[in-house]
Protein backbone atom coordinates (compact mmCIF):
# COMPACT_ATOMS: atom_id res chain seq x y z
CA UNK A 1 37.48 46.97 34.17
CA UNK A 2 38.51 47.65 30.61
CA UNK A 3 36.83 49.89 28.09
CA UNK A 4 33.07 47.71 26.71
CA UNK A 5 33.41 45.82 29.61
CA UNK A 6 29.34 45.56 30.86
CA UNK A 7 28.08 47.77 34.05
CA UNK A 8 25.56 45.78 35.97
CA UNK A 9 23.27 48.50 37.95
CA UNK A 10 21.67 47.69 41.36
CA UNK A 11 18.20 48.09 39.51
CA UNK A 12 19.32 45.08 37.14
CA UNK A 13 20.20 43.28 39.93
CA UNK A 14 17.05 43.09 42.12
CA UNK A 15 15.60 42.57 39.09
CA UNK A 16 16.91 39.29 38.26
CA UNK A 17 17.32 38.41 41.98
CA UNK A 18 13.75 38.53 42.29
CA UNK A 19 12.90 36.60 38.83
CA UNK A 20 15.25 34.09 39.91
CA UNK A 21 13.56 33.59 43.40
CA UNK A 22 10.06 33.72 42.31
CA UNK A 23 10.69 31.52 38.90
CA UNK A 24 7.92 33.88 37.30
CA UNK A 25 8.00 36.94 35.70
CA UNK A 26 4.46 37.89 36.73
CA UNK A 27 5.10 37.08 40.22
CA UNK A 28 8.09 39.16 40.17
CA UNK A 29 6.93 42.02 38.65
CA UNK A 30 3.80 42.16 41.42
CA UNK A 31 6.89 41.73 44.05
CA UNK A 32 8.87 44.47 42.24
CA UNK A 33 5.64 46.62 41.77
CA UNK A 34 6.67 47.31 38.05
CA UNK A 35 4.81 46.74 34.91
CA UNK A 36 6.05 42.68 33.95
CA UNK A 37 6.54 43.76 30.13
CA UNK A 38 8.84 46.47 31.73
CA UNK A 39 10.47 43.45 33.89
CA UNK A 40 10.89 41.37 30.54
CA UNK A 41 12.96 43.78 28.73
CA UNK A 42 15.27 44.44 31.71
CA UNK A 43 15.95 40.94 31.70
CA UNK A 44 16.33 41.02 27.93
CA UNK A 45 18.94 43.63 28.21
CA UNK A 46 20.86 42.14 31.03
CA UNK A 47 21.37 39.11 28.91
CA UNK A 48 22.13 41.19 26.05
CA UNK A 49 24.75 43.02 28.04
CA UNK A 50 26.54 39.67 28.82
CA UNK A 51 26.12 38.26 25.54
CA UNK A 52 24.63 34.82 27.52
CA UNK A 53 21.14 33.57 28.15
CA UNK A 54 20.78 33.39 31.96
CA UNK A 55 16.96 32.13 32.20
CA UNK A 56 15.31 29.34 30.40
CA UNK A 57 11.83 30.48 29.80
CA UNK A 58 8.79 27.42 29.98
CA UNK A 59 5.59 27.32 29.88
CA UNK A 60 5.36 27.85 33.95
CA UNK A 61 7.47 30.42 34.17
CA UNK A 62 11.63 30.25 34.23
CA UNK A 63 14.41 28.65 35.74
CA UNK A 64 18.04 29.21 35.80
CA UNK A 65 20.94 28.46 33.06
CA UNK A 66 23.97 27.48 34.34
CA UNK A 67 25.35 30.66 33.86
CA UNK A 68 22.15 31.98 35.63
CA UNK A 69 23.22 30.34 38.54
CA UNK A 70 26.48 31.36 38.83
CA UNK A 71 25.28 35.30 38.02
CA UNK A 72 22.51 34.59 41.10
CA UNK A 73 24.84 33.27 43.68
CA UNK A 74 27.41 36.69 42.76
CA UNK A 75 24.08 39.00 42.18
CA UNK A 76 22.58 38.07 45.75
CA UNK A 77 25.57 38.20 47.67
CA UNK A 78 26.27 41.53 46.04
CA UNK A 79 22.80 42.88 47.11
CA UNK A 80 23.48 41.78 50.63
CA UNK A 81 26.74 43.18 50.99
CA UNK A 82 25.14 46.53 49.65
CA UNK A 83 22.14 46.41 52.20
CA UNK A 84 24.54 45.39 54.98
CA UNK A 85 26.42 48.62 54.40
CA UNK A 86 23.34 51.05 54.37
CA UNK A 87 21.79 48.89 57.59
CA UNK A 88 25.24 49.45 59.50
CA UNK A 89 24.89 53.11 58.77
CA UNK A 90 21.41 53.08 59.57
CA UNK A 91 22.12 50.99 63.00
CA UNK A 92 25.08 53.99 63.81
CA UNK A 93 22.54 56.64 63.49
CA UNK A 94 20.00 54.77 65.68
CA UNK A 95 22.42 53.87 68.17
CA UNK A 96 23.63 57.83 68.56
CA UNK A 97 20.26 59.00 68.97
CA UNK A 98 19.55 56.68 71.56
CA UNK A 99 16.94 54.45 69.23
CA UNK A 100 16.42 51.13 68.91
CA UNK A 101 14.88 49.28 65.80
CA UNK A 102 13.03 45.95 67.54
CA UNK A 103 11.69 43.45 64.99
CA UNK A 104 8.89 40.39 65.52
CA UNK A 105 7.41 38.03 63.34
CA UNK A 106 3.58 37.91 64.76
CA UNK A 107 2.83 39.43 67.88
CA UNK A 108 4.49 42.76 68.80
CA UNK A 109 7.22 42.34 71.75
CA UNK A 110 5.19 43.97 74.56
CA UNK A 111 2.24 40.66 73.73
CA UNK A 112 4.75 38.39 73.39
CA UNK A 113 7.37 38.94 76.36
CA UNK A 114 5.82 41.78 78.45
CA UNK A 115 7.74 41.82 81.58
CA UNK A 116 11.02 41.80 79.35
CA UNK A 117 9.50 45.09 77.57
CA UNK A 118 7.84 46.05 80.82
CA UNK A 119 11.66 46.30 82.56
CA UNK A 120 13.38 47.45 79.95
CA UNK A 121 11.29 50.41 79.18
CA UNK A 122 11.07 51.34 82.62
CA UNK A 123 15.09 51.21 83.32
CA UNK A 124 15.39 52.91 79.98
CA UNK A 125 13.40 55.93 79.75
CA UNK A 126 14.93 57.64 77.44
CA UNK A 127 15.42 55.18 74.83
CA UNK A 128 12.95 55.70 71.68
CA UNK A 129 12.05 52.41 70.60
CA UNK A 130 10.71 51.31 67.43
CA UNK A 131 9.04 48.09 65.77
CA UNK A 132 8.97 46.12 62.13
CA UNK A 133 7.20 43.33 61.88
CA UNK A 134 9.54 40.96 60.04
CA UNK A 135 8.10 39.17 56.64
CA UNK A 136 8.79 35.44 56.73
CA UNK A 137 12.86 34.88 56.20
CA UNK A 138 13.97 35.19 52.45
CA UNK A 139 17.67 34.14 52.77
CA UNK A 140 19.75 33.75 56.14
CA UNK A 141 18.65 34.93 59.93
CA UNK A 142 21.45 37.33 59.28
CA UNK A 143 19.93 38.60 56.37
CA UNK A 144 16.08 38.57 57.90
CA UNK A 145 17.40 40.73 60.94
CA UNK A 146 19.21 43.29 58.83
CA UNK A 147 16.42 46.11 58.86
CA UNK A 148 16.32 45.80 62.51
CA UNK A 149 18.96 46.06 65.56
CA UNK A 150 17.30 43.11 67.76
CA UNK A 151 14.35 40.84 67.20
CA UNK A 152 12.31 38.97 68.89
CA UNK A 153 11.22 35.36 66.89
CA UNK A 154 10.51 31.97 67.51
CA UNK A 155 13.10 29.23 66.26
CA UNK A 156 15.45 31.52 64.51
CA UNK A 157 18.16 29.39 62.56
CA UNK A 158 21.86 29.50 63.82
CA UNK A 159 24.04 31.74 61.59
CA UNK A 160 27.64 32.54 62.97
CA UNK A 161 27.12 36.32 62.59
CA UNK A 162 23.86 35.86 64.72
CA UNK A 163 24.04 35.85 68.46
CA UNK A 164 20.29 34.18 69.99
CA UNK A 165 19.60 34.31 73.68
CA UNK A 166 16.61 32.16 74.35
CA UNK A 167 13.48 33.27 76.79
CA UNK A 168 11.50 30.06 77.10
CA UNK A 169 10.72 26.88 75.10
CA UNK A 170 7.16 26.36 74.03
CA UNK A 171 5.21 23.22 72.82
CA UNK A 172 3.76 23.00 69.42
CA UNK A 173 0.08 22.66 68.05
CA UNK A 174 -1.28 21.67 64.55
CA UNK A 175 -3.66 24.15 62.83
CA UNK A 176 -6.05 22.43 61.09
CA UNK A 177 -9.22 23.45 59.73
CA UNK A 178 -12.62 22.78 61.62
CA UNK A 179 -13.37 20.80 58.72
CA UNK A 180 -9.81 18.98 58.57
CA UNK A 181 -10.28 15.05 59.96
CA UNK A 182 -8.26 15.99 62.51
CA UNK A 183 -10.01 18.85 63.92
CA UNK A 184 -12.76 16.76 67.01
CA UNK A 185 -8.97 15.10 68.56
CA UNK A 186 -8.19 16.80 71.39
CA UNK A 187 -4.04 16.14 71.49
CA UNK A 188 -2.50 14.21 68.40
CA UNK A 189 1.17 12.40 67.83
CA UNK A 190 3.99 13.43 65.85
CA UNK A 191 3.67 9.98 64.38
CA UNK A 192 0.34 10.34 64.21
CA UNK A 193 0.83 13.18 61.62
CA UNK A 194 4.09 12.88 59.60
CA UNK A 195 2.28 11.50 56.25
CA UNK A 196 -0.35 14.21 56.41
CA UNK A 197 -0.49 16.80 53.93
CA UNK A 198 1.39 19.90 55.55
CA UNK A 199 0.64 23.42 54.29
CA UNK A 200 3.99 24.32 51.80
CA UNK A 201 6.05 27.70 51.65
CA UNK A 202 7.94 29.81 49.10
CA UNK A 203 10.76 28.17 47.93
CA UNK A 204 12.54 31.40 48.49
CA UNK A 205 11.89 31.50 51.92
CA UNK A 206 14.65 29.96 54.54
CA UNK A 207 14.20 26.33 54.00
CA UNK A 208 15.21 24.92 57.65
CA UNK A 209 13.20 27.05 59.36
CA UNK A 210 10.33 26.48 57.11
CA UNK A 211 11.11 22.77 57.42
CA UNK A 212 10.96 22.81 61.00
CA UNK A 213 6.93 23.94 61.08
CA UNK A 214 6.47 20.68 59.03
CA UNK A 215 7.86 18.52 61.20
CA UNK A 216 10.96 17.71 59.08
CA UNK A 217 13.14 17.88 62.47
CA UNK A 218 11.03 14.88 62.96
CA UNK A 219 11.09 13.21 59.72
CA UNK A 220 14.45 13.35 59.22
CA UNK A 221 13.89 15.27 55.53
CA UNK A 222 11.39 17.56 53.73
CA UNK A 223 7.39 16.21 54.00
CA UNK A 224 6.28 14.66 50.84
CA UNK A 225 2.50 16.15 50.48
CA UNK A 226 2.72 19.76 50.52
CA UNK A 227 -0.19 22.17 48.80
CA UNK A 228 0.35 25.67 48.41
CA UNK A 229 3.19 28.10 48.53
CA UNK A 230 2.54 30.04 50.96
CA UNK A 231 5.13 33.24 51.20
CA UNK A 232 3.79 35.32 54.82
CA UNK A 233 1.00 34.18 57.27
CA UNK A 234 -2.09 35.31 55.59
CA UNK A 235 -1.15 32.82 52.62
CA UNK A 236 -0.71 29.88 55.09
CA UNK A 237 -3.98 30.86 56.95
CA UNK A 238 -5.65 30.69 53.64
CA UNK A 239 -4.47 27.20 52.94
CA UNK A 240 -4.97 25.88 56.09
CA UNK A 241 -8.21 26.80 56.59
CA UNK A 242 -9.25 25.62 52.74
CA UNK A 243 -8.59 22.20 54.55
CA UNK A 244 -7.08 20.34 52.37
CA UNK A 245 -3.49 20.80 54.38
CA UNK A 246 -2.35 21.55 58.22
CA UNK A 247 0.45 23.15 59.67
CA UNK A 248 2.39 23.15 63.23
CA UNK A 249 2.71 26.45 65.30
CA UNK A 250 3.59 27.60 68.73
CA UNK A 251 1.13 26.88 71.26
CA UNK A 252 0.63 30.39 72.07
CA UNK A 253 -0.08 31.60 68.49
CA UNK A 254 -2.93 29.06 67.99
CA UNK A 255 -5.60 31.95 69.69
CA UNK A 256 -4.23 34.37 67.60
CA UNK A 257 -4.35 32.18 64.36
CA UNK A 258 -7.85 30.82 65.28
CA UNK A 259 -9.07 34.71 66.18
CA UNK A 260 -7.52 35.76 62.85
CA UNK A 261 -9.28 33.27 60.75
CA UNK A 262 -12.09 31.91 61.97
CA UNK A 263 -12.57 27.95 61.16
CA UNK A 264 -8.74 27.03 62.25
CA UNK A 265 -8.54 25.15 65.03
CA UNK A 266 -5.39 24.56 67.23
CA UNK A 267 -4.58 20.71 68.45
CA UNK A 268 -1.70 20.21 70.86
CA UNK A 269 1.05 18.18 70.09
CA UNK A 270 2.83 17.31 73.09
CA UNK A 271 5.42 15.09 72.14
CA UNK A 272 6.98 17.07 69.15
CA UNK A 273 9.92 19.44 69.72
CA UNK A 274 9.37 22.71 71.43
CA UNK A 275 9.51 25.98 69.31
CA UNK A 276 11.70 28.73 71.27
CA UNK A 277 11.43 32.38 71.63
CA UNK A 278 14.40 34.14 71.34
CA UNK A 279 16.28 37.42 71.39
CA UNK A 280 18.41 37.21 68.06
CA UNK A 281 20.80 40.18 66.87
CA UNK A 282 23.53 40.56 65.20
CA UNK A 283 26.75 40.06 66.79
CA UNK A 284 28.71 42.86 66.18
CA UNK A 285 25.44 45.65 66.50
CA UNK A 286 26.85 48.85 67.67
CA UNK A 287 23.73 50.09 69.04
CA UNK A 288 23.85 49.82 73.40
CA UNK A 289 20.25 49.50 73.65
CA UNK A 290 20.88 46.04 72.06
CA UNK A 291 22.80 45.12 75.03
CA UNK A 292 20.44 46.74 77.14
CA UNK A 293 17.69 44.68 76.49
CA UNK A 294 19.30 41.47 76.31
CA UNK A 295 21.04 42.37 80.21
CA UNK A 296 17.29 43.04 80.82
CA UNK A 297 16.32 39.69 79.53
CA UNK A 298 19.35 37.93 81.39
CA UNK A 299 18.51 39.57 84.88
CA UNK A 300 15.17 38.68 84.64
CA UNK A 301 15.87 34.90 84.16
CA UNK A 302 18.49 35.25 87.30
CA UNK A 303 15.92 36.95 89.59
CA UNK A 304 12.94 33.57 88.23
CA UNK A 305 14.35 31.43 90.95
CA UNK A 306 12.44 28.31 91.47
CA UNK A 307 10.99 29.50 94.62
CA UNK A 308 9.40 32.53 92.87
CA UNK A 309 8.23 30.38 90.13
CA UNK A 310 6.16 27.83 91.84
CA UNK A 311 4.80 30.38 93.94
CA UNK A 312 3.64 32.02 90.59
């Protein structure tokens, strides 16, 4: 790089990364937890320092330039490859000190597969294990599972750096407000729902995966009446219950969901595709606890022959 030649800093680049992915500066700057006047003239100066305008601002916030978009693409992929490198570290020192870092998404992984935790505690006792709950995917799988060294989550989408060992398949219900005109039916249709007004998401977060609570697996393509945005669970709760929108979710969240927010109701929906609960890590984790669990997991569904089962 030759002399005058502009230094981007990893500050200016989770700056715009996060502009870029919330389209507003306010909504950024609560994300960032910086003042948004300070979160203006960072942007400012980053254009500056290129000598190109890489946000068109609008009344409802911004959106990208061309050259915006090219800068994003380079800016986020530089970000990840930085976080990948501390999280490998990270994983290393875990892995020599005989830890393991076990994500979820909802329920914790002693609610959600307790005999798997059960076993693998008890063959493993001197493994210190810890927990994250995982924030709704911004980016790839690979990408959500990078804090952790294994996680347990329902319908994780395929990445090839992502190996997914599945525990069970579970049906799907809609959540639906008590008020919702749905809410007195006792089992509904995927047909019977497809043109309702589904309960929309971030557009940063993963968009197949996000897709796939709104039936689009069924449609064949994104729903057309979508209200709200929501970015985590609370959000969606919050529209769903307002009524004016419904959702799909596994059949064994729908207590939890209903518990959590009282007025939401869960409906069965038999015939729509099952949700799975998986093991998901990434493939080339150094940590042996990872392999641990999933031999646990494994072993288990060897020794569930069908003669146990139906005696069950």
């Amino acid at each position: 790089m030759g002399p005058g030649s502009p230094v981007t800093s990893l500050r200016q680049l989770h700056y715009f990364v996060a502009v870029a992915e919330e389209g507003q500066l306010t909504r950024a700057a609560s994300r960032l937890h910086i003042a948004q006047p300070a979160l203006s003239q960072a942007i400012a100066q980053l254009e500056s320092q290129f000598g190109v305008e890489l946000l068109a601002r609008h009344a409802r916030g911004v959106s990208l330039t061309p050259a915006g978009e090219a800068f994003f693409a380079k800016a986020r992929d530089a970000l990840a490859a930085v976080a990948d490198a501390d999280l490998a570290a990270q994983s290393h020192s875990r892995a020599d000190s005989g830890r393991v870092e076990w994500g979820f998404s909802g329920l914790p992984p002693m609610v959600r597969a307790p005999e798997l935790f059960a076993t693998f505690t008890a063959a493993n006792p001197q493994a210190r294990v810890s927990f994250r709950d995982l924030s709704w995917p911004r980016g790839t799988t690979a990408a959500w599972l990078q804090p952790v060294d294994i996680a347990l989550l329902f319908s994780p989408t395929p990445h090839p750096d992502v190996e997914v060992y599945v525990l069970r398949a579970e049906s799907r219900v809609v959540l639906a407000a008590s008020t919702h005109a749905l809410a007195g039916r006792t089992e509904l249709t995927v047909e019977e729902i497809l043109d309702e007004t589904f309960c929309g998401t971030h557009s940063a977060l993963e968009p197949v995966r996000a897709g796939f609570w709104r039936l689009d697996d069924h449609r064949g393509g994104p729903c057309h009446a979508i209200v709200g945005e929501a970015a985590n669970p609370q959000e969606m709760l919050a529209v769903i219950a307002s009524g004016c929108a419904i959702t799909t979710a596994p059949a064994s969240a729908g207590p939890t969901f209903g518990s959590a927010v009282p007025g939401i109701t869960a409906i069965p929906l038999p015939d729509a595709t099952p949700t799975v609960l998986a093991l998901v890590w990434h493939k080339h984790n150094p940590n042996p606890l990872v392999d641990d669990i999933v031999a646990t997991a494994r072993s288990l569904a060897a020794s569930a022959s069908p003669t146990s089962a139906s005696a069950t």
